[in-house]
N, C-alpha and C. Protein backbone atom coordinates (compact mmCIF):
# COMPACT_ATOMS: atom_id res chain seq x y z
N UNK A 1 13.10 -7.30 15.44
CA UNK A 1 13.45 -5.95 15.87
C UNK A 1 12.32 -4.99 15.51
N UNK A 2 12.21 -4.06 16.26
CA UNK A 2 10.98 -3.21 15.59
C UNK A 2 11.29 -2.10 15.40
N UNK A 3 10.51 -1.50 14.20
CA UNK A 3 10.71 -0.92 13.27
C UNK A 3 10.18 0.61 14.31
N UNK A 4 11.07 1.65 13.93
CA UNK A 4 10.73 3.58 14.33
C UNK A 4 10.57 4.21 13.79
N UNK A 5 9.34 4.58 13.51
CA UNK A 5 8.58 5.97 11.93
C UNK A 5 8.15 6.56 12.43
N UNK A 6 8.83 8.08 12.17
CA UNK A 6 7.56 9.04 12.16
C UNK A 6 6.37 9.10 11.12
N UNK A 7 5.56 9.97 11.22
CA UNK A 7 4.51 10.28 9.95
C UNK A 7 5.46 10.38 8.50
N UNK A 8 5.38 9.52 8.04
CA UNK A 8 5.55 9.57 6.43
C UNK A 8 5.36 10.57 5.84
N UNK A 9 6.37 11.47 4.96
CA UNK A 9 6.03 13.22 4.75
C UNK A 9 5.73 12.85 3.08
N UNK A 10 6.18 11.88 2.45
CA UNK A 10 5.95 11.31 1.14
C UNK A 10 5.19 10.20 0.97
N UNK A 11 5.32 9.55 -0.32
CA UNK A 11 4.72 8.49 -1.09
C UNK A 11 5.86 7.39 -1.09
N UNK A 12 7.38 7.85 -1.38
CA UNK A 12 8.39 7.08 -1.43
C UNK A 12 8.77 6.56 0.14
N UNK A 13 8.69 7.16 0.86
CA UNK A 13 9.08 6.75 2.47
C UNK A 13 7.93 6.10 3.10
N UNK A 14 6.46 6.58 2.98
CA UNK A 14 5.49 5.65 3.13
C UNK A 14 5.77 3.90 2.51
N UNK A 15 5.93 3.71 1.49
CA UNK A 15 6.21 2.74 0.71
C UNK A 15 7.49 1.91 1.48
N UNK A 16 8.63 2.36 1.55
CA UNK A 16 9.72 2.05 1.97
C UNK A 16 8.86 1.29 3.19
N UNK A 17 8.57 2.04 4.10
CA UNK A 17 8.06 1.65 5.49
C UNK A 17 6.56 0.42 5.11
N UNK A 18 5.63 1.07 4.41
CA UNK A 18 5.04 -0.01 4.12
C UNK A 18 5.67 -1.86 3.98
N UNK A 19 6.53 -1.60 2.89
CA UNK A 19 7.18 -2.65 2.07
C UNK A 19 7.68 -3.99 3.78
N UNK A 20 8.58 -2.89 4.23
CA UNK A 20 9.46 -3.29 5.32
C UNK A 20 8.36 -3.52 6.33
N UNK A 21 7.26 -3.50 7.20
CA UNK A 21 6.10 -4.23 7.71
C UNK A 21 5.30 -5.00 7.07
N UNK A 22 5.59 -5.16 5.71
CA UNK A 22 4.44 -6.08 5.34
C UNK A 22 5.34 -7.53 5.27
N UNK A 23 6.93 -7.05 4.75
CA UNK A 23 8.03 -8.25 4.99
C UNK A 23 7.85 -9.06 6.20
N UNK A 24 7.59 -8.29 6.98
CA UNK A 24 7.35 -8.74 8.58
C UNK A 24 6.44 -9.16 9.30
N UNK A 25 5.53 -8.65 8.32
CA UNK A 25 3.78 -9.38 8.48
C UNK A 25 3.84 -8.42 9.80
N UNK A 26 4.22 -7.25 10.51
CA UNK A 26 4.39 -6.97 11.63
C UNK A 26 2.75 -5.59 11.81
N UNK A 27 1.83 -6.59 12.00
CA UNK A 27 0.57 -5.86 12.30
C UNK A 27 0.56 -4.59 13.27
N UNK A 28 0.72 -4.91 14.19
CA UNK A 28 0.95 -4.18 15.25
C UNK A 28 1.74 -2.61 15.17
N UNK A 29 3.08 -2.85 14.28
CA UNK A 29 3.31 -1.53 13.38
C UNK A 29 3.20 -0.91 12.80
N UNK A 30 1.97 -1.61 11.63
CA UNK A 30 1.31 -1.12 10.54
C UNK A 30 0.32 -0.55 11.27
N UNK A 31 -0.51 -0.76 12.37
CA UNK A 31 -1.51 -0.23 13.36
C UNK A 31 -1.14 1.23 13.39
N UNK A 32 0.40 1.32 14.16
CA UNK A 32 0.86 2.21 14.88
C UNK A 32 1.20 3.32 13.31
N UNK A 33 1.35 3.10 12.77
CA UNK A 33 1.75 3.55 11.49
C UNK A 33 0.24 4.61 10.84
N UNK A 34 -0.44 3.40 11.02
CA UNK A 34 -1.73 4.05 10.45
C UNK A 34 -2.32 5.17 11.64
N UNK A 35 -2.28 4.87 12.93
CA UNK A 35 -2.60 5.51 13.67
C UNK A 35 -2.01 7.43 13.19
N UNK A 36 -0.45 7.46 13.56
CA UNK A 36 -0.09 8.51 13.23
C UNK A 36 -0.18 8.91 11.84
N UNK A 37 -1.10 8.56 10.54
CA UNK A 37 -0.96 9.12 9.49
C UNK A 37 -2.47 9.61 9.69
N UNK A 38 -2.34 10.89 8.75
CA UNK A 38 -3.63 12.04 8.60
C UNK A 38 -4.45 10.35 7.37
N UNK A 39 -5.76 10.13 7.91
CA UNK A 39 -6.29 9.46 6.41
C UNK A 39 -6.56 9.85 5.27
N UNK A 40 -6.52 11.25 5.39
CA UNK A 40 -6.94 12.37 4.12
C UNK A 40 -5.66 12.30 3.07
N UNK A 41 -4.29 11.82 3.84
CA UNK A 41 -3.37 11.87 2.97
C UNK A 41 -2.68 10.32 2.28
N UNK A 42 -3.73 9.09 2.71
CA UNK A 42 -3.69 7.93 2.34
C UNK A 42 -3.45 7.99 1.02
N UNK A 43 -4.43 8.80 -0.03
CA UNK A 43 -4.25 8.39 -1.11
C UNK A 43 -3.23 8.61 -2.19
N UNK A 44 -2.61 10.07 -1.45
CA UNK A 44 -1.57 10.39 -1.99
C UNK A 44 -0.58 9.60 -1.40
N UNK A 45 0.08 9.43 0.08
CA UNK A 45 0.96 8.44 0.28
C UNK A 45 0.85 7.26 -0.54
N UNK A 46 -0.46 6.50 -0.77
CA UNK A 46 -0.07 5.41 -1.05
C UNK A 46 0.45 5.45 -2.62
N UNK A 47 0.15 6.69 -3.28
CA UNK A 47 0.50 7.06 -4.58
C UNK A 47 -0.31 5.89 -5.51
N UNK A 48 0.38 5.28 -6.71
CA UNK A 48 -0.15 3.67 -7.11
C UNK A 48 0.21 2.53 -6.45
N UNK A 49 0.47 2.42 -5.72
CA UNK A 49 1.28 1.34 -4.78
C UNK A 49 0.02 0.77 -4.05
N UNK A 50 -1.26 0.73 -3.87
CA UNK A 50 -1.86 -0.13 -3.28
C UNK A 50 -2.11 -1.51 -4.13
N UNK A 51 -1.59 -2.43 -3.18
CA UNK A 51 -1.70 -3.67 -3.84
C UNK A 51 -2.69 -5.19 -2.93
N UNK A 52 -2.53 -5.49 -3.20
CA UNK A 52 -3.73 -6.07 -2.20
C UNK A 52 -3.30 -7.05 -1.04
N UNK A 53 -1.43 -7.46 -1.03
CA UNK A 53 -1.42 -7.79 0.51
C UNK A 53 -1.28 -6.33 1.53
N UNK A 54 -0.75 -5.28 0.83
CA UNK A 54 -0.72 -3.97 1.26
C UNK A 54 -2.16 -3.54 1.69
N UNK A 55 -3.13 -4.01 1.34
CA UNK A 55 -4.96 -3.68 1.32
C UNK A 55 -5.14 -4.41 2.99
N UNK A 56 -4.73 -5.50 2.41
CA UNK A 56 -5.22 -6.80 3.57
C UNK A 56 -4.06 -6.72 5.10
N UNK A 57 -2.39 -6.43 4.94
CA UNK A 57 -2.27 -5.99 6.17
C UNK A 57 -2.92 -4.80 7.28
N UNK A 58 -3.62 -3.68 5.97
CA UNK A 58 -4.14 -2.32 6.49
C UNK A 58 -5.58 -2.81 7.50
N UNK A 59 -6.11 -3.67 6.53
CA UNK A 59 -7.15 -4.32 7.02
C UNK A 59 -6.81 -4.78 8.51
N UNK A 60 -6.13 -6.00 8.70
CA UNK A 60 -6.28 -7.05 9.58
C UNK A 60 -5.56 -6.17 10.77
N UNK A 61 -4.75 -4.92 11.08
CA UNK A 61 -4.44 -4.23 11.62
C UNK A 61 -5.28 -4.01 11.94
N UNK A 62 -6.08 -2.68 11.33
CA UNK A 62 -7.16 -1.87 11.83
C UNK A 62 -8.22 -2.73 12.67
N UNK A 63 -8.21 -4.03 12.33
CA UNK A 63 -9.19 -5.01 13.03
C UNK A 63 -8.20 -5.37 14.34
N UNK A 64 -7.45 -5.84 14.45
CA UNK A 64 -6.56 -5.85 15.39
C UNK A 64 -6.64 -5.23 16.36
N UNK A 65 -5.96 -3.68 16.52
CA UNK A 65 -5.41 -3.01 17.71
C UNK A 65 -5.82 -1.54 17.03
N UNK A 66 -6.73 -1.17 16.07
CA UNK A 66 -7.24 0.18 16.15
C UNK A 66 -8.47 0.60 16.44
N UNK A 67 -9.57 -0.75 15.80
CA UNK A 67 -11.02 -0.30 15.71
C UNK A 67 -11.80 -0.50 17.26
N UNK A 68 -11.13 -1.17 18.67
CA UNK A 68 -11.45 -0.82 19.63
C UNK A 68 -11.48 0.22 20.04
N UNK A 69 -9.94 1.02 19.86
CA UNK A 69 -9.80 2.09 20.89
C UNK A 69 -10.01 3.71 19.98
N UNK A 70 -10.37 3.59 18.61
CA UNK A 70 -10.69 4.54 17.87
C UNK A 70 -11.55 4.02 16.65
N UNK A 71 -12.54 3.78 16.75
CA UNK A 71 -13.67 3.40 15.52
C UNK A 71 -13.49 4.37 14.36
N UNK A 72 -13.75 5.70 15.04
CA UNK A 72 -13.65 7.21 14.18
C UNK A 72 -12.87 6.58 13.17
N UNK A 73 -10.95 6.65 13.26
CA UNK A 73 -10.18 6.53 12.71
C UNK A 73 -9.98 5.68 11.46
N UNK A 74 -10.56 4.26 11.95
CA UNK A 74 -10.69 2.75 11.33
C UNK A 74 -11.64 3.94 10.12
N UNK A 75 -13.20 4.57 10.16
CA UNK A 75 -13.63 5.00 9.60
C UNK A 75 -13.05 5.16 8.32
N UNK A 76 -12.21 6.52 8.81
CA UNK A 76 -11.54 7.48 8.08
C UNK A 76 -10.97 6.89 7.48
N UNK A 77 -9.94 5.67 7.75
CA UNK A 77 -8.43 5.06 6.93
C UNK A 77 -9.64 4.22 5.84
N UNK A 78 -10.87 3.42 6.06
CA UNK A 78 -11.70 3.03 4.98
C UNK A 78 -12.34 4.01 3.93
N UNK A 79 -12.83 4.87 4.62
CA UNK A 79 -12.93 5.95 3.41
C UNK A 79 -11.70 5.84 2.59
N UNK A 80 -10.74 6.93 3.06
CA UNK A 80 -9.58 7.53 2.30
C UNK A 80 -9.27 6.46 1.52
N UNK A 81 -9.04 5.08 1.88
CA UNK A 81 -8.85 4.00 1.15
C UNK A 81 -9.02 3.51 0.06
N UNK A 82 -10.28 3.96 0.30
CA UNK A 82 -11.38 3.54 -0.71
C UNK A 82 -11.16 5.19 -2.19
N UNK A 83 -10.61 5.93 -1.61
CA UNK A 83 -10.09 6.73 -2.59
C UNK A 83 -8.83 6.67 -3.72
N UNK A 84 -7.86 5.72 -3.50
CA UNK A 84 -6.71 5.23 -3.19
C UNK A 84 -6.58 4.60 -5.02
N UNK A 85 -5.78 5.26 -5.89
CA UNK A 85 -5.49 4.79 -7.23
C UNK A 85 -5.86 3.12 -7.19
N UNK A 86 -5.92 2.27 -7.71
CA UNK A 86 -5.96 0.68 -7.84
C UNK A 86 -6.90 0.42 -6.63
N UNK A 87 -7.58 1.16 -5.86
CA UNK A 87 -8.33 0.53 -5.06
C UNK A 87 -9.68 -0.29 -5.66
N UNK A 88 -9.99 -0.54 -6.65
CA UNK A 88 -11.08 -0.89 -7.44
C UNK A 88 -10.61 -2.35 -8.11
N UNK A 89 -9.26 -2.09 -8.32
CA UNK A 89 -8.63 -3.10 -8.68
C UNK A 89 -8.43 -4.54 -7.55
N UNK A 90 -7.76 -4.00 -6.33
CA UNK A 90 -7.71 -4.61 -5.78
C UNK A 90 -8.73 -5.21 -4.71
N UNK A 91 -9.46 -4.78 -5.11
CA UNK A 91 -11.05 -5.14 -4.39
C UNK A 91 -11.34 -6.48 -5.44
N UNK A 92 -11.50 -6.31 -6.51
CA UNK A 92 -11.53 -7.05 -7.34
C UNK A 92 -11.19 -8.26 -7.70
N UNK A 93 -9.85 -8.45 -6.86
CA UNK A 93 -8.97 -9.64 -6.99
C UNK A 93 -9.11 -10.42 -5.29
N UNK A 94 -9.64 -9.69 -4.60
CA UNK A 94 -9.67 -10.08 -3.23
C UNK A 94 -10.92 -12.10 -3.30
N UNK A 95 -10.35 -12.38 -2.89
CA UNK A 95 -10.71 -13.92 -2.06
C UNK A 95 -11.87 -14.00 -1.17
N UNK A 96 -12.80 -14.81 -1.16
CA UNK A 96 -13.84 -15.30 -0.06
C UNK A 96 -13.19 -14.48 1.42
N UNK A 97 -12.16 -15.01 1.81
CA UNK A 97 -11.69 -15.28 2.76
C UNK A 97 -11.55 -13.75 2.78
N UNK A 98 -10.38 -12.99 2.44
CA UNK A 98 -10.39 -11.79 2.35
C UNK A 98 -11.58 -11.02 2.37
N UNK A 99 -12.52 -10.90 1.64
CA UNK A 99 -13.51 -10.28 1.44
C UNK A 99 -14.14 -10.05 2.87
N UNK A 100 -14.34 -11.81 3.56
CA UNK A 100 -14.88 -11.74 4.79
C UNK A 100 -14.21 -11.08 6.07
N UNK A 101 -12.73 -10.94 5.86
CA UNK A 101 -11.80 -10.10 6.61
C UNK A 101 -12.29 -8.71 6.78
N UNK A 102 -12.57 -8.11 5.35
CA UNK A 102 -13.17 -6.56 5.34
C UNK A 102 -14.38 -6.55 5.86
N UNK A 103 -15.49 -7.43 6.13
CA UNK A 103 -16.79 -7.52 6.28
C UNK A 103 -16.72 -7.74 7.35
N UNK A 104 -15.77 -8.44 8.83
CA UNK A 104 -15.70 -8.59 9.40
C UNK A 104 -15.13 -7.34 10.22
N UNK A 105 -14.23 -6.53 9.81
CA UNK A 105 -14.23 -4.79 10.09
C UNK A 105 -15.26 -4.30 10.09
N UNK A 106 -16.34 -4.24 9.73
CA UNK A 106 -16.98 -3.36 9.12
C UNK A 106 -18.29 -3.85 10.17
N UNK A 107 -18.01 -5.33 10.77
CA UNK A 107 -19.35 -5.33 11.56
C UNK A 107 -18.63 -4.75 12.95
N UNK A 108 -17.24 -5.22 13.22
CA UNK A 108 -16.88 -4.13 14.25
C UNK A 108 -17.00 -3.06 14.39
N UNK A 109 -17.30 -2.26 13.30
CA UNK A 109 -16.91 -1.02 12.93
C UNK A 109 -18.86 -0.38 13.61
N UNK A 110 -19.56 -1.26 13.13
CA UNK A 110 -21.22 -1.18 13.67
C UNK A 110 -21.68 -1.41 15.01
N UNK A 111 -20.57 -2.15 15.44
CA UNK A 111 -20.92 -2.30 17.06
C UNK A 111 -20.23 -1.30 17.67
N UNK A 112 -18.88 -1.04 17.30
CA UNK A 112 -18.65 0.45 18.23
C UNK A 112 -18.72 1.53 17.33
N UNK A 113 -19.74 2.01 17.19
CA UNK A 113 -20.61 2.58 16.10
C UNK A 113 -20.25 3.81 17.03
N UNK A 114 -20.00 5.65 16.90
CA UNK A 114 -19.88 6.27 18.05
C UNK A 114 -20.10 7.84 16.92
N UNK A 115 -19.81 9.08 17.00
CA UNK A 115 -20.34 10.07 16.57
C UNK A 115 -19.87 10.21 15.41
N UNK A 116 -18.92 9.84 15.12
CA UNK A 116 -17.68 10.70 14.01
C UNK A 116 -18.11 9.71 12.76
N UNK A 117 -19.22 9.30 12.90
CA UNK A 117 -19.85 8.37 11.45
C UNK A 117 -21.32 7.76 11.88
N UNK A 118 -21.81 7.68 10.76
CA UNK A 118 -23.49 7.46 11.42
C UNK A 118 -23.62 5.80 10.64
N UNK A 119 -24.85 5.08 11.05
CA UNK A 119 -24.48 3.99 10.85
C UNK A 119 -25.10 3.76 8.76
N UNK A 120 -25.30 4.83 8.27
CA UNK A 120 -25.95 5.27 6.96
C UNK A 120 -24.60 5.30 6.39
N UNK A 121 -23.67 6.55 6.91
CA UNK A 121 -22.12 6.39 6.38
C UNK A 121 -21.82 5.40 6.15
N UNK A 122 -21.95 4.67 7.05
CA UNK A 122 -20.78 2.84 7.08
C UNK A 122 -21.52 2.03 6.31
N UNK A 123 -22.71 2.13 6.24
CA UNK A 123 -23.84 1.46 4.77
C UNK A 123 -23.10 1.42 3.38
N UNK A 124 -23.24 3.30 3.52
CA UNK A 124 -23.21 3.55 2.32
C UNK A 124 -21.56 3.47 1.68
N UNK A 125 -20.64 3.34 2.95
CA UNK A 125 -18.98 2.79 2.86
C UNK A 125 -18.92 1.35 2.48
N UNK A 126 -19.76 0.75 3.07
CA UNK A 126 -19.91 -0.85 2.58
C UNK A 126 -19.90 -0.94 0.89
N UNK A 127 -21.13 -0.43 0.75
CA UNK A 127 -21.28 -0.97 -0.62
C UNK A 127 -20.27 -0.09 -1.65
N UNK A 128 -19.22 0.48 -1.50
CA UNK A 128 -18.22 0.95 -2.41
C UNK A 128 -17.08 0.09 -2.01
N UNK A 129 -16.95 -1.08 -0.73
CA UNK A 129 -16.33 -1.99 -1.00
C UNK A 129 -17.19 -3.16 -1.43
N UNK A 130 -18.33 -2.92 -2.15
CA UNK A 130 -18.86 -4.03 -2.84
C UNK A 130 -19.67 -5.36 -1.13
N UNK A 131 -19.75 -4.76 -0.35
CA UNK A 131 -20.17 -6.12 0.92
C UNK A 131 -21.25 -6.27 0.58
């Protein structure tokens, strides 16, 4: 069944909704999810709650069904991300495999390379996820 959210106005209802797509492994919602959230307010939604299958559905989404039709965005949700309480942590604990998941964004992210980030930004975004 699929899941109906508006923009998340909290940290607790973000979460709720998080929790309940990641149960579901349901990418495609977490897309749509991320799409309608401001990225500036990632870090507060995610409050401490980033954890690293929570890291890795955000990921494999944004690789999915966002970073074609809005690169900008994919941008932004990696920044803000990368702002995100435990984000240091969970970088940390991430897997070969994983790792290459984010690295594999990030070369998409260079081929539809477009105004709203220069390819120095996404350099210099790389190496604060350690690539």
């Amino acid at each position: 069944e699929k899941l109906c959210f508006s923009e998340p106005s909290n940290a607790y209802d973000f979460s709720q909704i998080i929790n309940a797509l990641n149960t579901n492994k349901d990418k495609a919602a977490c897309a749509e999810l991320l799409t309608i959230t401001d990225p500036k307010k990632l870090p507060v939604l995610l409050s401490n709650k980033l954890e690293g299958e929570i890291f890795l559905i955000f990921i494999q989404s944004l690789e999915g069904y966002v970073v074609g039709k809005d690169p900008g965005l994919v941008y932004q949700h990696l920044l803000y991300l990368s702002k995100s309480k435990r984000f240091k942590v969970v970088l940390a604990l991430l897997s070969k495999n994983e790792k290459e998941q984010v690295q594999q964004l990030f070369d998409l992210l260079s081929e539809n390379q477009n105004n709203q980030y220069s390819l120095e930004d996404l350099e210099s975004l790389k190496n604060v996820y350690e690539l």
